[in-house]
N, C-alpha and C. Protein backbone atom coordinates (compact mmCIF):
# COMPACT_ATOMS: atom_id res chain seq x y z
N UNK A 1 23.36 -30.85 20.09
CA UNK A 1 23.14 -29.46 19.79
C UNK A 1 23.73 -28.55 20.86
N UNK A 2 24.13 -28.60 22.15
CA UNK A 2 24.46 -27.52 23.14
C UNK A 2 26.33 -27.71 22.59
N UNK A 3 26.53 -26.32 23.12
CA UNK A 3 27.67 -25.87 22.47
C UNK A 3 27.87 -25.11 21.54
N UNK A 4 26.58 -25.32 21.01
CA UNK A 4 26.53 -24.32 19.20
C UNK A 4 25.34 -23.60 19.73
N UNK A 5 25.87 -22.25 19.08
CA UNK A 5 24.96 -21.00 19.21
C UNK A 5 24.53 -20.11 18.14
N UNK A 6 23.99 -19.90 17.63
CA UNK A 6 23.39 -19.78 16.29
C UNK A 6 22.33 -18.31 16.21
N UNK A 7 23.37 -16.99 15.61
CA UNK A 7 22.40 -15.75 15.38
C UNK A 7 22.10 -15.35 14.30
N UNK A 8 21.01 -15.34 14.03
CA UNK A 8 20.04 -15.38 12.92
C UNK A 8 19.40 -13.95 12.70
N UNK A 9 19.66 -13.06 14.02
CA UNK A 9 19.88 -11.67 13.70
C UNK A 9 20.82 -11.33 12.76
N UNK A 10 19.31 -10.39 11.34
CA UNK A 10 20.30 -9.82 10.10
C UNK A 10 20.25 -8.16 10.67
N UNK A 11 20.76 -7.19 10.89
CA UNK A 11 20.65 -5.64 10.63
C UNK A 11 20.86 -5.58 9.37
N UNK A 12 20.14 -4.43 8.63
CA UNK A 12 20.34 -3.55 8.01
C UNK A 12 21.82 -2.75 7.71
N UNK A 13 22.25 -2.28 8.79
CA UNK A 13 23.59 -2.23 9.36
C UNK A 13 24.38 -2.90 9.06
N UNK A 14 24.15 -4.41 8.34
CA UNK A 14 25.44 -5.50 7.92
C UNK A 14 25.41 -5.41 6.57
N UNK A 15 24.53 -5.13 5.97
CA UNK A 15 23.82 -5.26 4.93
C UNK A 15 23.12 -4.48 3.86
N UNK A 16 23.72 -2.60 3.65
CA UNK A 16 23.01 -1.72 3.44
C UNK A 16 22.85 -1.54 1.61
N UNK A 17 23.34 -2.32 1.09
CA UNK A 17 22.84 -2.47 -0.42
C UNK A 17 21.44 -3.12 -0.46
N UNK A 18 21.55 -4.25 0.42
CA UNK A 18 20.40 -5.27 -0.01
C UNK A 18 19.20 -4.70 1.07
N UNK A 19 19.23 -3.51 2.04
CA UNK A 19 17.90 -3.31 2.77
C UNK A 19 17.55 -2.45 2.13
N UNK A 20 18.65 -1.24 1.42
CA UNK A 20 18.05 -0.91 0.50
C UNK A 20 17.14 -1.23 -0.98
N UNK A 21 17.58 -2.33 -1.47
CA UNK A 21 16.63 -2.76 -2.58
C UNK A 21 15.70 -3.39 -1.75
N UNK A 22 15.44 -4.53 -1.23
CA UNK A 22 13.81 -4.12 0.33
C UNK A 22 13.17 -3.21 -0.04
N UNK A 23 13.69 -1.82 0.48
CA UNK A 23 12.84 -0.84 0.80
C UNK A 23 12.33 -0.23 -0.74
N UNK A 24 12.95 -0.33 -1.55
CA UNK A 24 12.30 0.25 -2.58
C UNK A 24 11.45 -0.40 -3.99
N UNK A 25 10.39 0.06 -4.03
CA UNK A 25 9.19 -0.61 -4.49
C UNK A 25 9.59 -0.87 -5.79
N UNK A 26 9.51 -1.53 -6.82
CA UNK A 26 9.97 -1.18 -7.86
C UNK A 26 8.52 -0.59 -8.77
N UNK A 27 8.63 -0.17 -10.21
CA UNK A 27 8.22 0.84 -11.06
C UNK A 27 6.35 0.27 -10.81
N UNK A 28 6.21 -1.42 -11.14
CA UNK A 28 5.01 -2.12 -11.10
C UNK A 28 4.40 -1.84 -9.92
N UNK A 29 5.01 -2.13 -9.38
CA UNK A 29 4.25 -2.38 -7.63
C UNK A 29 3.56 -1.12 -7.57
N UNK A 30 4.82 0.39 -7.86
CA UNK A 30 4.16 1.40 -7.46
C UNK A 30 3.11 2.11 -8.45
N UNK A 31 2.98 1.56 -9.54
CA UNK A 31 1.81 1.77 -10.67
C UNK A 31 0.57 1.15 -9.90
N UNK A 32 0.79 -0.13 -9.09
CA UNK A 32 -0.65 -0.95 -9.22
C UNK A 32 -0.79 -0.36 -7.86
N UNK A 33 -0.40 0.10 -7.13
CA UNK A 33 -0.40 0.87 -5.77
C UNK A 33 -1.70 1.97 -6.19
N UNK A 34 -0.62 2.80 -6.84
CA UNK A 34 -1.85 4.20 -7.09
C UNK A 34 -2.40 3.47 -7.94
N UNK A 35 -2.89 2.88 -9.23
CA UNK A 35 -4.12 2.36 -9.64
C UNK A 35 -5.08 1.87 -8.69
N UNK A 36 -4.97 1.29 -7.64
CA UNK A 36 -6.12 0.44 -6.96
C UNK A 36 -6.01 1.72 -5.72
N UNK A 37 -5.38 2.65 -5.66
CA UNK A 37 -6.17 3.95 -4.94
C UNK A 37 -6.69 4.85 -5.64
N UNK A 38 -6.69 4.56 -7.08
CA UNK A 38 -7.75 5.34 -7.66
C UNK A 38 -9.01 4.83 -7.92
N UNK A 39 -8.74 3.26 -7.79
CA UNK A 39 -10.12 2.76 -8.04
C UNK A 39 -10.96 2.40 -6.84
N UNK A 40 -10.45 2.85 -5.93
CA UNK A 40 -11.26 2.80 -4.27
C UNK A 40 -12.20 4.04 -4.53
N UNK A 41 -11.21 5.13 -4.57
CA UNK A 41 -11.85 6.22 -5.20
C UNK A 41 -12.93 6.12 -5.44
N UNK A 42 -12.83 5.67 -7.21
CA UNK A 42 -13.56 5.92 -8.00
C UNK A 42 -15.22 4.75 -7.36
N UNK A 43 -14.77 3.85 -7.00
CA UNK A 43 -15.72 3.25 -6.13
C UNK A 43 -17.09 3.89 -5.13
N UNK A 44 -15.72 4.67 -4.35
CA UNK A 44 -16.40 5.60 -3.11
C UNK A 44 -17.27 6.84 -3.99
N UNK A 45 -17.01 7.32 -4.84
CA UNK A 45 -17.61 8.45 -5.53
C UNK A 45 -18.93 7.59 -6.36
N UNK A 46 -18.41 6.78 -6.89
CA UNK A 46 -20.01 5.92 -7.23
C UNK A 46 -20.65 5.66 -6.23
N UNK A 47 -20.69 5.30 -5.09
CA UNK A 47 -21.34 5.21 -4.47
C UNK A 47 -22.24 6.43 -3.60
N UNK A 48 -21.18 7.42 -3.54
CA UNK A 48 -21.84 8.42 -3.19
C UNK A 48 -23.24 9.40 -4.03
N UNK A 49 -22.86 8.83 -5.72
CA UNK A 49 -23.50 9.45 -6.20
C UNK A 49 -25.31 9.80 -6.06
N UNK A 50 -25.87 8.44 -5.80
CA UNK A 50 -27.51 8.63 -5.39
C UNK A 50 -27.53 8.93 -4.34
N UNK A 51 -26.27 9.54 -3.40
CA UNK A 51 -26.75 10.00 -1.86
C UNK A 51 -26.92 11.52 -2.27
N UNK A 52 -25.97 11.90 -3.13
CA UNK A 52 -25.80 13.26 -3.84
C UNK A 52 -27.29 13.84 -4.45
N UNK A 53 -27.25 12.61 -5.18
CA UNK A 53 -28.32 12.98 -6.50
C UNK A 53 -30.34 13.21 -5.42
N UNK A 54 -30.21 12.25 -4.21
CA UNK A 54 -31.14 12.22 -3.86
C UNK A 54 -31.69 13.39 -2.54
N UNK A 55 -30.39 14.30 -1.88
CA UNK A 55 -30.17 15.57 -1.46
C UNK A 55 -30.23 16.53 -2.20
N UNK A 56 -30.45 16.83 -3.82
CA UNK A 56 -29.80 17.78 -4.57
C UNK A 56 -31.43 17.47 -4.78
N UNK A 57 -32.69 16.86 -5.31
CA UNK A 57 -33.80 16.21 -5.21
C UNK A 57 -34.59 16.90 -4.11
N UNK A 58 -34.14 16.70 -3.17
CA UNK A 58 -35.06 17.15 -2.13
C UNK A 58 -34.94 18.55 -1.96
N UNK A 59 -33.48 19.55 -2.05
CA UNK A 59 -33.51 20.90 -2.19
C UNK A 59 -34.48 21.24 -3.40
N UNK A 60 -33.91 20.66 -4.03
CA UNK A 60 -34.88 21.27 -5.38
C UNK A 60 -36.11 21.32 -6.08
């Protein structure tokens, strides 16, 4: 093995078609992206609701 030297460094820079498709999400990914940040959401707001409901209770 000595004698041979071997770079396995890729840039971007060598390569700017293919870091571009990398970087960009395609149509699915970015559907199920915002779906499962709406359903954190919608999670966090259920949960908040008997903290709501049980403050709105005690004013009233």
């Amino acid at each position: 093995m000595s004698g041979y030297s071997v770079d396995m460094g890729v840039t971007a820079s060598q390569f700017p078609e293919d870091a571009l498709k990398l970087r960009r999400a395609t149509f699915g990914a970015r559907s199920a992206r915002i779906f499962a940040t709406c359903a954190q959401g919608a999670w966090v707001l259920l949960a908040m609701t008997p903290v709501i409901v049980v403050l709105c209770a005690l004013k009233g």
